[in-house]
Protein backbone atom coordinates (compact mmCIF):
# COMPACT_ATOMS: atom_id res chain seq x y z
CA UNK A 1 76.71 -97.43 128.03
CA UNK A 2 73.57 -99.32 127.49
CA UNK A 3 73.09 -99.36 131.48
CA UNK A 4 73.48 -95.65 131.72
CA UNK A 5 70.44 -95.45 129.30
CA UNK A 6 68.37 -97.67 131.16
CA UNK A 7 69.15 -95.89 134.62
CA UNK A 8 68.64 -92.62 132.78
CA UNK A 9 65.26 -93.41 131.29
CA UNK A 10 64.21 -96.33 134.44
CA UNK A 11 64.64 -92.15 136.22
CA UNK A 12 62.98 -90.20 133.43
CA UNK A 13 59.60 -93.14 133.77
CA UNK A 14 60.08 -92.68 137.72
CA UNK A 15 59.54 -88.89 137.38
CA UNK A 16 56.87 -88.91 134.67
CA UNK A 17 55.17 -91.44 137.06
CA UNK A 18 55.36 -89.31 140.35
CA UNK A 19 54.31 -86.25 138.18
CA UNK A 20 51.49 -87.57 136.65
CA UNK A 21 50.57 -89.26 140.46
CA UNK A 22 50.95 -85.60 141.47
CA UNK A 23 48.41 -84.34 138.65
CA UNK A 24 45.61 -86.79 140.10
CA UNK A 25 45.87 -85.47 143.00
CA UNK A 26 46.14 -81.87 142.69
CA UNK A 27 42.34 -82.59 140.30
CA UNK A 28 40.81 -84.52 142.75
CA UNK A 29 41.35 -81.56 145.66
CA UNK A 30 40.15 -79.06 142.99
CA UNK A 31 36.94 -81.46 142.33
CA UNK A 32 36.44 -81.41 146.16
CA UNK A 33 37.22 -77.65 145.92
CA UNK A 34 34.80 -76.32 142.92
CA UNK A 35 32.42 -78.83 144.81
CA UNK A 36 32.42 -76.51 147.56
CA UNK A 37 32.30 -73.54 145.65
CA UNK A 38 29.37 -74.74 143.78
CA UNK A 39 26.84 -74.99 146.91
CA UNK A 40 26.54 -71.19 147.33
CA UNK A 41 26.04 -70.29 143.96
CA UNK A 42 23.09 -73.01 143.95
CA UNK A 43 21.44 -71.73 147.34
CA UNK A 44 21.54 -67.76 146.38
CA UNK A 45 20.53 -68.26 143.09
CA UNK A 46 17.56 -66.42 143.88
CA UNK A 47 20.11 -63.51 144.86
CA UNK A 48 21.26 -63.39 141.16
CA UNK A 49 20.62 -60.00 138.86
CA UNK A 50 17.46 -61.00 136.76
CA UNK A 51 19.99 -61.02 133.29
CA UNK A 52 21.81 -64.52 134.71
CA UNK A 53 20.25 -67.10 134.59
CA UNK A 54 21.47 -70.10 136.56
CA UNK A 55 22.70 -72.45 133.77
CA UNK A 56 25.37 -69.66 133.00
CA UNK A 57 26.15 -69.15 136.64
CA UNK A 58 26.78 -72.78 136.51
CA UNK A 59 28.66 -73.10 133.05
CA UNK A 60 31.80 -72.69 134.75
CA UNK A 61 31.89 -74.99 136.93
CA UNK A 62 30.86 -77.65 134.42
CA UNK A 63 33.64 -76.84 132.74
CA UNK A 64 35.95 -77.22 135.74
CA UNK A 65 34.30 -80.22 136.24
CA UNK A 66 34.37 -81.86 132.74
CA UNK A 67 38.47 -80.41 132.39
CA UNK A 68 39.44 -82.51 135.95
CA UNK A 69 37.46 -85.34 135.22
CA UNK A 70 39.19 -85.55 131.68
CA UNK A 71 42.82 -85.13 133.52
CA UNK A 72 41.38 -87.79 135.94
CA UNK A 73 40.41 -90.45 133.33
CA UNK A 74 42.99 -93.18 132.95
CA UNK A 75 44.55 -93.54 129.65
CA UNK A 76 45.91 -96.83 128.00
CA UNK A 77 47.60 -95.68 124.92
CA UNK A 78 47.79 -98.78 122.67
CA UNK A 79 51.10 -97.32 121.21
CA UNK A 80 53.96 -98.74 123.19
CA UNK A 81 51.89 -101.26 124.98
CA UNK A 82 53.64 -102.92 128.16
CA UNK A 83 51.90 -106.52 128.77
CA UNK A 84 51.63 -105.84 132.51
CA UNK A 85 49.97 -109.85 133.35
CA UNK A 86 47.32 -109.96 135.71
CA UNK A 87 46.59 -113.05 137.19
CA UNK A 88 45.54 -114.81 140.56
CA UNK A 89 48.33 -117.84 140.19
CA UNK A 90 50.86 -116.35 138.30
CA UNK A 91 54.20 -118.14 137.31
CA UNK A 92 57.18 -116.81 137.49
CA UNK A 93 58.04 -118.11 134.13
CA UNK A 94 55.68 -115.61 132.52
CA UNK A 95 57.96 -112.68 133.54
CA UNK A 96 61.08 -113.32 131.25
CA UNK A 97 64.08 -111.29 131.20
CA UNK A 98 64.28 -108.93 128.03
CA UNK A 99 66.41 -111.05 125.37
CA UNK A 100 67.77 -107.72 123.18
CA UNK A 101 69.08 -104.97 125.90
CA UNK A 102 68.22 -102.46 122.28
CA UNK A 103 64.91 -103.67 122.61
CA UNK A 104 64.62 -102.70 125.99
CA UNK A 105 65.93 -99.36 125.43
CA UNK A 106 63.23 -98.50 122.91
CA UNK A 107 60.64 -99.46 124.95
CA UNK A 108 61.47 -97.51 127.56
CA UNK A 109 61.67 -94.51 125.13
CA UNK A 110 58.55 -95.02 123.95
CA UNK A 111 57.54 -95.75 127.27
CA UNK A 112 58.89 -92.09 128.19
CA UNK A 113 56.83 -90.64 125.18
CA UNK A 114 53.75 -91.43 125.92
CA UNK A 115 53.80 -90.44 129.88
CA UNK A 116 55.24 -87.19 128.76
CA UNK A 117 51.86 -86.94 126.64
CA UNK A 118 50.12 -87.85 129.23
CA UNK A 119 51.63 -85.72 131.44
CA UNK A 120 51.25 -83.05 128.96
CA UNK A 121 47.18 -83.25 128.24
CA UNK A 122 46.82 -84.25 132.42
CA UNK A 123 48.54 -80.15 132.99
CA UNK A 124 46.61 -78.58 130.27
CA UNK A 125 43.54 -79.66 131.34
CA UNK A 126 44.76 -78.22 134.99
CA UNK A 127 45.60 -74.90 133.84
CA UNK A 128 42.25 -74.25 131.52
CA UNK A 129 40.57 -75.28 135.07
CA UNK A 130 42.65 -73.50 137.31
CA UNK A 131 42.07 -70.38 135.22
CA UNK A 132 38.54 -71.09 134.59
CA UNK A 133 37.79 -70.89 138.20
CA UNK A 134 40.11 -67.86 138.49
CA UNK A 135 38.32 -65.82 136.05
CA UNK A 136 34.98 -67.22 137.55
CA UNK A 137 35.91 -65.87 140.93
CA UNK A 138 36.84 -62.37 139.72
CA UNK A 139 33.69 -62.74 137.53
CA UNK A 140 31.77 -63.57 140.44
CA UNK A 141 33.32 -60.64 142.73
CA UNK A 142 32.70 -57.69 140.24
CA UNK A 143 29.38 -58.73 139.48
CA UNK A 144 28.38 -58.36 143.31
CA UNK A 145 30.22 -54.93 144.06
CA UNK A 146 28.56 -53.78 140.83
CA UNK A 147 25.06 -55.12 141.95
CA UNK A 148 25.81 -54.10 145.71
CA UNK A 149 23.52 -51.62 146.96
């Protein structure tokens, strides 16, 4: 029994991992991508109706910015701390075996708690920029066919 929980949640870490690997990248192409979208607004911002000024034209894309640079930032959650040992001559000796297989088993439930967290706050912070930028681009295209002439 106790190896079918620790192949079920070794799994459940695996995905959380892989998801949350997924995440960082999916932010750092839409950082590249808002980048882009960020240079025309700049250059024909003498183009804009005289009622926007450029620090609201740009307000958006802060927020993208600030949202996928939060979902970026690494997080070290204290709770549930794993002493991963970092060292240039390290001993095999300092990598024992877990003594209590229940032990184990909580750790890697708490383990499983706070990636899902993680995971959690990494795809909010998506979404409010993903929707952001949405909203900014339909923003963006009725403001010119009202303004075209």
């Amino acid at each position: 029994m106790a190896e079918d929980a620790e192949t079920y949640y070794r799994n459940m870490i695996g995905g959380f991992s892989d998801a949350i690997r997924i995440s960082d990248f999916k932010a750092n192409v839409a950082i590249v991508f808002v980048a882009i979208m960020m240079g025309p607004v700049v250059a024909f911002r003498d183009k804009f109706p005289p009622y926007l000024p450029l620090w609201l034209a740009l307000l958006p894309f802060l927020l993208i910015f600030l949202c996928l640079l939060i979902c970026l930032f690494p997080r070290y959650p204290r709770r549930g701390l794993v002493h991963f040992i970092i060292a240039r001559n390290a001993d095999p000796h300092l990598f024992p075996l877990p003594q209590v297989p229940e032990m184990e088993l909580e750790r890697q439930q708490t383990l499983c708690a706070v990636l899902s967290q993680i995971l959690y706050w990494k795809t909010i912070m998506l979404y409010i920029s993903y929707y952001t930028c949405m909203a900014s681009v339909l923003a963006v295209a009725a403001l010119v066919a009202v303004t075209w002439r």
